[in-house]
C-alpha atoms as a PDB file:
ATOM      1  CA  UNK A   1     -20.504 -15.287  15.862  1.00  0.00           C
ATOM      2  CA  UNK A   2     -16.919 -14.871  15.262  1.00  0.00           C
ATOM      3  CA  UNK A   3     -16.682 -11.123  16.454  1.00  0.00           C
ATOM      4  CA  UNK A   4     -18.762 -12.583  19.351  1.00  0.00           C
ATOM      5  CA  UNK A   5     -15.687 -15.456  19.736  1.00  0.00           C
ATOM      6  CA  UNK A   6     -12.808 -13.121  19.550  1.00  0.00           C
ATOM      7  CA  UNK A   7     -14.051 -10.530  21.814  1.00  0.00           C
ATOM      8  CA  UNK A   8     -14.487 -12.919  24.600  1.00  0.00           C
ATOM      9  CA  UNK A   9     -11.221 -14.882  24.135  1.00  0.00           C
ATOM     10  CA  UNK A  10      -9.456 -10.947  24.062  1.00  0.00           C
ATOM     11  CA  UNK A  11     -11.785 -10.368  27.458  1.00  0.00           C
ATOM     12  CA  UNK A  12     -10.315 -13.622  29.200  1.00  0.00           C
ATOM     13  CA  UNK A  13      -6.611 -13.093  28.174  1.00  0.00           C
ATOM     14  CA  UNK A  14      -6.801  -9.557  29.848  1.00  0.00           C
ATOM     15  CA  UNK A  15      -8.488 -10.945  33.171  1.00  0.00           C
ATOM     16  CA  UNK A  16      -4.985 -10.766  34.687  1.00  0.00           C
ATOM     17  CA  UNK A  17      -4.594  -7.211  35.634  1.00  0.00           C
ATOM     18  CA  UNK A  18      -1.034  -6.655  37.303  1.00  0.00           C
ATOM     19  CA  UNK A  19       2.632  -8.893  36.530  1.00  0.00           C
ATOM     20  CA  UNK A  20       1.754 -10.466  40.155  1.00  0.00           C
ATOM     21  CA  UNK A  21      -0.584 -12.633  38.659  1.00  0.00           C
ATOM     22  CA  UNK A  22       1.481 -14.149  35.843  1.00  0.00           C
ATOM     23  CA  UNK A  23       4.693 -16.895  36.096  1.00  0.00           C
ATOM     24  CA  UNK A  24       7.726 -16.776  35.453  1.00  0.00           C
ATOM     25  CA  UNK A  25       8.191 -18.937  32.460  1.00  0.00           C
ATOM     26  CA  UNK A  26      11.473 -20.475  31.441  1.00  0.00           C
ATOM     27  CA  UNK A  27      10.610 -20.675  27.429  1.00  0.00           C
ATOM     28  CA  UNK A  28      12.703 -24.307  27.219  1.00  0.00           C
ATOM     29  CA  UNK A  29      11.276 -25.677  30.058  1.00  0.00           C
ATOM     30  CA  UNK A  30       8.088 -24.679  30.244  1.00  0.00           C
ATOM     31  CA  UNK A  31       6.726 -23.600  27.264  1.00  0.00           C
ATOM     32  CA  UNK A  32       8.658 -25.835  24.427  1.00  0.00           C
ATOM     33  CA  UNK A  33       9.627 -29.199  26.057  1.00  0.00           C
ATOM     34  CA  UNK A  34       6.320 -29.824  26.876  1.00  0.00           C
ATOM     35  CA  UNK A  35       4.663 -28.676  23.417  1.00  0.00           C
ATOM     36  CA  UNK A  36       7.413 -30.379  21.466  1.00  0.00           C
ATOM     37  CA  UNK A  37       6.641 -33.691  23.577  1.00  0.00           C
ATOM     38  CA  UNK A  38       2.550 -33.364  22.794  1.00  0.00           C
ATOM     39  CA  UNK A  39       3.323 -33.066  19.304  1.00  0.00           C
ATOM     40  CA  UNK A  40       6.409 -34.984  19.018  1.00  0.00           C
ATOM     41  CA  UNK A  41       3.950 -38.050  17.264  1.00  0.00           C
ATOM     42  CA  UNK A  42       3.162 -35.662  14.968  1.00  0.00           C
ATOM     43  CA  UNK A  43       6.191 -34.587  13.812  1.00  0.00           C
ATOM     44  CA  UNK A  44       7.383 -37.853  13.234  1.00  0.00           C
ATOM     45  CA  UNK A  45       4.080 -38.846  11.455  1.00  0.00           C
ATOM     46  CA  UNK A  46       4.876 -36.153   8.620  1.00  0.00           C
ATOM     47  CA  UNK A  47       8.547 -36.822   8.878  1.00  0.00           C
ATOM     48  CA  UNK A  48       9.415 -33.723   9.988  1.00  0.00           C
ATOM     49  CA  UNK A  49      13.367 -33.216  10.562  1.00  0.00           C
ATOM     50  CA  UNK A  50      13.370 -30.791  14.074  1.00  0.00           C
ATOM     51  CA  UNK A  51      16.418 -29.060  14.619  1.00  0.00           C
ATOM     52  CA  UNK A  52      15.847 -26.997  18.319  1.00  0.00           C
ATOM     53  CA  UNK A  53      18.230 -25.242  19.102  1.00  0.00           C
ATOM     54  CA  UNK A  54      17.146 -24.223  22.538  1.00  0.00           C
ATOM     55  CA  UNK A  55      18.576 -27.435  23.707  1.00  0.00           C
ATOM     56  CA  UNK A  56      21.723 -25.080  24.092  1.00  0.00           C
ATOM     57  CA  UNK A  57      19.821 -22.384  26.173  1.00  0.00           C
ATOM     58  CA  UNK A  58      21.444 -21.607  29.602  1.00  0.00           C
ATOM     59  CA  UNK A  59      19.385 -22.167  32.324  1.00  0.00           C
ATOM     60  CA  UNK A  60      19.645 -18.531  33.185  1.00  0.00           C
ATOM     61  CA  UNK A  61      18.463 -16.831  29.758  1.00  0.00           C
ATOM     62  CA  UNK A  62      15.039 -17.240  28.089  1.00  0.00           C
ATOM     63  CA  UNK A  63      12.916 -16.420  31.427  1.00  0.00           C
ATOM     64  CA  UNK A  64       9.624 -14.196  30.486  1.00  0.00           C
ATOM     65  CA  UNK A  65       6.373 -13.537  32.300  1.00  0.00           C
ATOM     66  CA  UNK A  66       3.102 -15.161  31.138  1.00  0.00           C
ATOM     67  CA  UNK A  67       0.797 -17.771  31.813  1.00  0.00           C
ATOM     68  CA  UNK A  68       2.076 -20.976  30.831  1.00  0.00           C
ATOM     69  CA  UNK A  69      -0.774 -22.812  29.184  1.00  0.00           C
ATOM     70  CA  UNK A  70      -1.642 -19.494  27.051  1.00  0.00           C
ATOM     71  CA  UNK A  71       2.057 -19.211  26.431  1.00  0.00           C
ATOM     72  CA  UNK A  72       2.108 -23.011  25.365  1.00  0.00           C
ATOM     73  CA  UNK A  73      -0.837 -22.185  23.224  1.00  0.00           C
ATOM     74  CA  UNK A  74       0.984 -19.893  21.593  1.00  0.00           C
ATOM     75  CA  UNK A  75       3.583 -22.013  20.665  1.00  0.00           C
ATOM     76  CA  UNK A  76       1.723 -24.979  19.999  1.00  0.00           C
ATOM     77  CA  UNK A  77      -0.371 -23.196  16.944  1.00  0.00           C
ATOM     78  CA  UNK A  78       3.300 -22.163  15.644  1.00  0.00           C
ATOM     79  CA  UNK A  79       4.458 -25.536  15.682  1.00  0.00           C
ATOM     80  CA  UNK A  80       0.702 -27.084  14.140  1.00  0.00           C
ATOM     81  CA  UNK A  81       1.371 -24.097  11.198  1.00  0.00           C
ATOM     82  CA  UNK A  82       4.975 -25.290  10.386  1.00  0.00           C
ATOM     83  CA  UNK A  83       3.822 -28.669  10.175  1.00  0.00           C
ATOM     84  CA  UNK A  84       0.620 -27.928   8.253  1.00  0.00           C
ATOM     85  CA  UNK A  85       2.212 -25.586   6.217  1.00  0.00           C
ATOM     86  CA  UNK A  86       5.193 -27.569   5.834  1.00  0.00           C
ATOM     87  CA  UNK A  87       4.226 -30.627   4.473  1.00  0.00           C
ATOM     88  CA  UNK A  88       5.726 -33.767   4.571  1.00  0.00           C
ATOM     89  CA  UNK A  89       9.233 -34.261   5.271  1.00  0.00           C
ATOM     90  CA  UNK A  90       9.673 -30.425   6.183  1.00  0.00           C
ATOM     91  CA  UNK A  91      12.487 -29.011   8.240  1.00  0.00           C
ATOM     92  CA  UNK A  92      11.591 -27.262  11.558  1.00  0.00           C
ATOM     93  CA  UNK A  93      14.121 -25.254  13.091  1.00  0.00           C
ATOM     94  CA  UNK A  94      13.587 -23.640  16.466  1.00  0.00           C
ATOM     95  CA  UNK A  95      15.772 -20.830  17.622  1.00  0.00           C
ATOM     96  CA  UNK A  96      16.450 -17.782  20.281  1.00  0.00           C
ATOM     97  CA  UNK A  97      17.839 -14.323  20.054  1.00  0.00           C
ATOM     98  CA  UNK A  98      17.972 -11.951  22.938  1.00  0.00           C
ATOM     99  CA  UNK A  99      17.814  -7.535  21.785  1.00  0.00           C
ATOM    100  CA  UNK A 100      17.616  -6.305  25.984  1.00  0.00           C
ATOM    101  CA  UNK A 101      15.378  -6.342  27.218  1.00  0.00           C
ATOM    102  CA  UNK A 102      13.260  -8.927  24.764  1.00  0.00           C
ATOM    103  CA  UNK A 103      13.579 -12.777  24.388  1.00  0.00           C
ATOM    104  CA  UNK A 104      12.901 -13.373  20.582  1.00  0.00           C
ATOM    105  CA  UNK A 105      11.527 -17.123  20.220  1.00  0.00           C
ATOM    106  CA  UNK A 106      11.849 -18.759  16.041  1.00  0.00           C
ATOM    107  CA  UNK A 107      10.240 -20.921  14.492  1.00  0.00           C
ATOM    108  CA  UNK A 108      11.231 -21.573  10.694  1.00  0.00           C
ATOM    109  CA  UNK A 109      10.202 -23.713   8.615  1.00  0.00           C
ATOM    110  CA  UNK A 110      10.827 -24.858   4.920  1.00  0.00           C
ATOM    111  CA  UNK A 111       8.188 -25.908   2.746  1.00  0.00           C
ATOM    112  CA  UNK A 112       5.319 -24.068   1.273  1.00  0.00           C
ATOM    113  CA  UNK A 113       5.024 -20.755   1.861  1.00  0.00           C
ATOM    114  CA  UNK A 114       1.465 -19.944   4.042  1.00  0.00           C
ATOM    115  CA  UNK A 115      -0.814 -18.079   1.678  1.00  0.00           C
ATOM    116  CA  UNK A 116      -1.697 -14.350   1.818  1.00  0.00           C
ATOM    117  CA  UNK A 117      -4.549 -15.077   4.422  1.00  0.00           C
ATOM    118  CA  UNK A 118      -2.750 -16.570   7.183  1.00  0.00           C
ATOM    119  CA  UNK A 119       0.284 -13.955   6.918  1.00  0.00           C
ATOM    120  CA  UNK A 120      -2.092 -11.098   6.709  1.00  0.00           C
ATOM    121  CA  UNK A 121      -3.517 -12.935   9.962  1.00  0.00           C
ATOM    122  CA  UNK A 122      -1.107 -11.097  11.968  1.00  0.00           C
ATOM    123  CA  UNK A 123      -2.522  -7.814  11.157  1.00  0.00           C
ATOM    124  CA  UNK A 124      -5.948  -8.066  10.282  1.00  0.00           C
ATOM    125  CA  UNK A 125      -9.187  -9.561  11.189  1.00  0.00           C
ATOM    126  CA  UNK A 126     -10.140 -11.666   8.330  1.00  0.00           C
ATOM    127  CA  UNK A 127     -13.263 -14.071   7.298  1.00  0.00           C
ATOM    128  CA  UNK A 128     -13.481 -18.168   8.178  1.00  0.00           C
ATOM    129  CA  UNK A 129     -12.411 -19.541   4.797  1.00  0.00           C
ATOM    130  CA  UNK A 130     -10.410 -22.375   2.963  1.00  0.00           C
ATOM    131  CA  UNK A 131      -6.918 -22.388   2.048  1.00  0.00           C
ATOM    132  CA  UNK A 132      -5.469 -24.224  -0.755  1.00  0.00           C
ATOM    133  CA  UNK A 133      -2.021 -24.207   0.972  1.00  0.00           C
ATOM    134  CA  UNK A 134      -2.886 -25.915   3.847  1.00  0.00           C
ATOM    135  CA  UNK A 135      -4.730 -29.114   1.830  1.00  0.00           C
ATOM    136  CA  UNK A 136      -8.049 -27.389   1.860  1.00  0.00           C
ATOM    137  CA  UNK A 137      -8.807 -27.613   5.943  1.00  0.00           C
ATOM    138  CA  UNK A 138     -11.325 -25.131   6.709  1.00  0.00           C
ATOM    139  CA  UNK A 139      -9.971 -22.918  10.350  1.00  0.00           C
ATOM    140  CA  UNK A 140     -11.579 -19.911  11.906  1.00  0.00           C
ATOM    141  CA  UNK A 141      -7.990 -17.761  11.064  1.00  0.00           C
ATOM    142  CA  UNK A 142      -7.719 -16.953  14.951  1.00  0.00           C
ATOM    143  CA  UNK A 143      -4.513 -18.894  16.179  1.00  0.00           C
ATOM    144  CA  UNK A 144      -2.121 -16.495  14.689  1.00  0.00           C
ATOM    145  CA  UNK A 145      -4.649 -13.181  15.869  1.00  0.00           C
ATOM    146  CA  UNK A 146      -4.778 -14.998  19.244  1.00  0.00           C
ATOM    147  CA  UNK A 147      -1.622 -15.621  19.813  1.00  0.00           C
ATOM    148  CA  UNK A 148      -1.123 -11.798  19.117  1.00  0.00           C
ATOM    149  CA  UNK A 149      -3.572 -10.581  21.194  1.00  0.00           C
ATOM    150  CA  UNK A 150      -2.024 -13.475  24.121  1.00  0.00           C
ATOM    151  CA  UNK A 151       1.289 -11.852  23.430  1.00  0.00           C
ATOM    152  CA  UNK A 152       0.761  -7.973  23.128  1.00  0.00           C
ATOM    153  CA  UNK A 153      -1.206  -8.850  26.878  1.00  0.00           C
ATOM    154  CA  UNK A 154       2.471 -10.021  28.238  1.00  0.00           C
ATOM    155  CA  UNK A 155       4.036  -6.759  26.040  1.00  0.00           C
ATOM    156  CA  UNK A 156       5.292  -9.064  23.598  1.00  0.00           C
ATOM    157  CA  UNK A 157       4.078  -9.555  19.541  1.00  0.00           C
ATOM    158  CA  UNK A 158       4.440 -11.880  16.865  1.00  0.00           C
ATOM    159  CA  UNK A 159       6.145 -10.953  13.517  1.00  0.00           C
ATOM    160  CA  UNK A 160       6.406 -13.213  10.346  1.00  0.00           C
ATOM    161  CA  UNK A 161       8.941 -12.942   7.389  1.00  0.00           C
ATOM    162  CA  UNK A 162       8.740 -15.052   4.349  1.00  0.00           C
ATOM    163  CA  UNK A 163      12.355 -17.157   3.911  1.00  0.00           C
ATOM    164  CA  UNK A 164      14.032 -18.535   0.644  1.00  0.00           C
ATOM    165  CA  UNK A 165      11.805 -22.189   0.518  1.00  0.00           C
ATOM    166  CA  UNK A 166       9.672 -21.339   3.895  1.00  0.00           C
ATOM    167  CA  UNK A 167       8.953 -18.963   6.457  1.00  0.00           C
ATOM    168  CA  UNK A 168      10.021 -17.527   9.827  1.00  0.00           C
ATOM    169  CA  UNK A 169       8.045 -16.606  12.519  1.00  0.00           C
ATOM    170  CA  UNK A 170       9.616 -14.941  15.594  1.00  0.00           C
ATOM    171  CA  UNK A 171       8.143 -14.468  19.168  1.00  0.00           C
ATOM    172  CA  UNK A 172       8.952 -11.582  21.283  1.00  0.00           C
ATOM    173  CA  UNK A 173       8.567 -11.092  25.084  1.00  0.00           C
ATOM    174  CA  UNK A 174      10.235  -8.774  27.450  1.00  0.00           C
ATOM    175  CA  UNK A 175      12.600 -11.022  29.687  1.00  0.00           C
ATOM    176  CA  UNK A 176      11.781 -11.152  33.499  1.00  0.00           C
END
C-alpha cells in the first residue's frame, strides 16, 4: 500500500513537464506568509517563540519556480516537524542564504533532536512506525521523502544537520 502511495504522489509531482508550467514563487510571499498564518494558532498553542527572518527579504531576492501549494506543502511539514519535534515552548527560527544560482530556505529549531528515523527520512524509504520523540504519533514517514521528491522535481533538495539543542533543515531551489 505504501509503495502503491508513494509512487503515485512521485507520478503527480512530475505531471508538469517543462518550467512553462510552474510559477514564479516569491518564497516570503507566497510560500511562508501564508503557511506561517495557517499555523500561526499553532505556534502559539505550544508557545513557540518564531523568529523569521525573511521579514527582511528584499522584494527582489528569494524568487524560485514551483507550484505554490506543493511548495507550501513543503514548508508546511517543516514547520509541523519543528513544532512536533520541538516541544513546548521551542524556538523556531526561519532564515535565507543565497550560493548563485540557489535560494537556500532554514528552518531551525531547538528542542529535541528528531530520532534516527525521520533524519534518515531524507535518504531512505523506511517502514510506517512510532516514534518516541515525537510523543508516540504514529505517521506514514513520507513528508520529509515528499518534500524531496517535490523539490528534486523543481531541481532543488532538502538537507538536514543536527544543531547544539535542535536541528536545521535547509531548502534549496535554483532562483528564477
Amino acid at each position: 500500500m505504501q509503495t502503491l502511495l508513494e509512487g503515485f504522489l512521485r507520478q503527480a509531482f512530475r505531471c508538469q513537464e517543462s518550467d512553462a508550467d510552474l510559477d514564479i514563487c516569491h518564497i516570503r510571499e507566497d510560500v511562508v506568509a501564508p503557511v506561517l498564518d495557517e499555523l500561526w494558532p499553532d505556534l502559539q498553542k505550544h508557545g513557540v517563540a518564531l523568529e523569521n527572518h525573511l521579514d527582511f527579504l528584499p522584494a527582489h531576492l528569494g524568487t524560485v519556480k514551483g507550484d505554490k501549494v506543493a511548495l507550501r506543502s513543503v514548508f508546511r511539514n517543516l514547520i509541523n516537524n519543528a513544532i512536533q519535534y520541538g516541544g513546548k515552548g521551542c524556538s523556531l527560527k526561519i532564515d535565507y542564504d543565497r550560493a548563485d544560482p540557489y535560494f537556500h530556505l532554514q528552518v531551525f529549531n531547538s528542542g529535541t533532536v528528531p530520532p534516527q528515523k525521520t533524519r534518515h527520512a531524507l535518504s531512505s524509504s523506511l517502514p510506517p512506525g512510532k516514534d518516541k520523540g515525537n510523543g508516540g504519533a504514529r505517521g506514514l514517514g513520507l513528508g520529509l521523502r515528499l518534500s524531496r521528491e517535490i523539490l528534486r522535481s523543481y531541481g532543488g533538495d532538502i538537507r538536514y544537520e543536527p544543531q547544539p539543542g535542535g536541528a536545521k533543515v535547509q531548502v534549496v531551489l535554483p532562483m528564477s
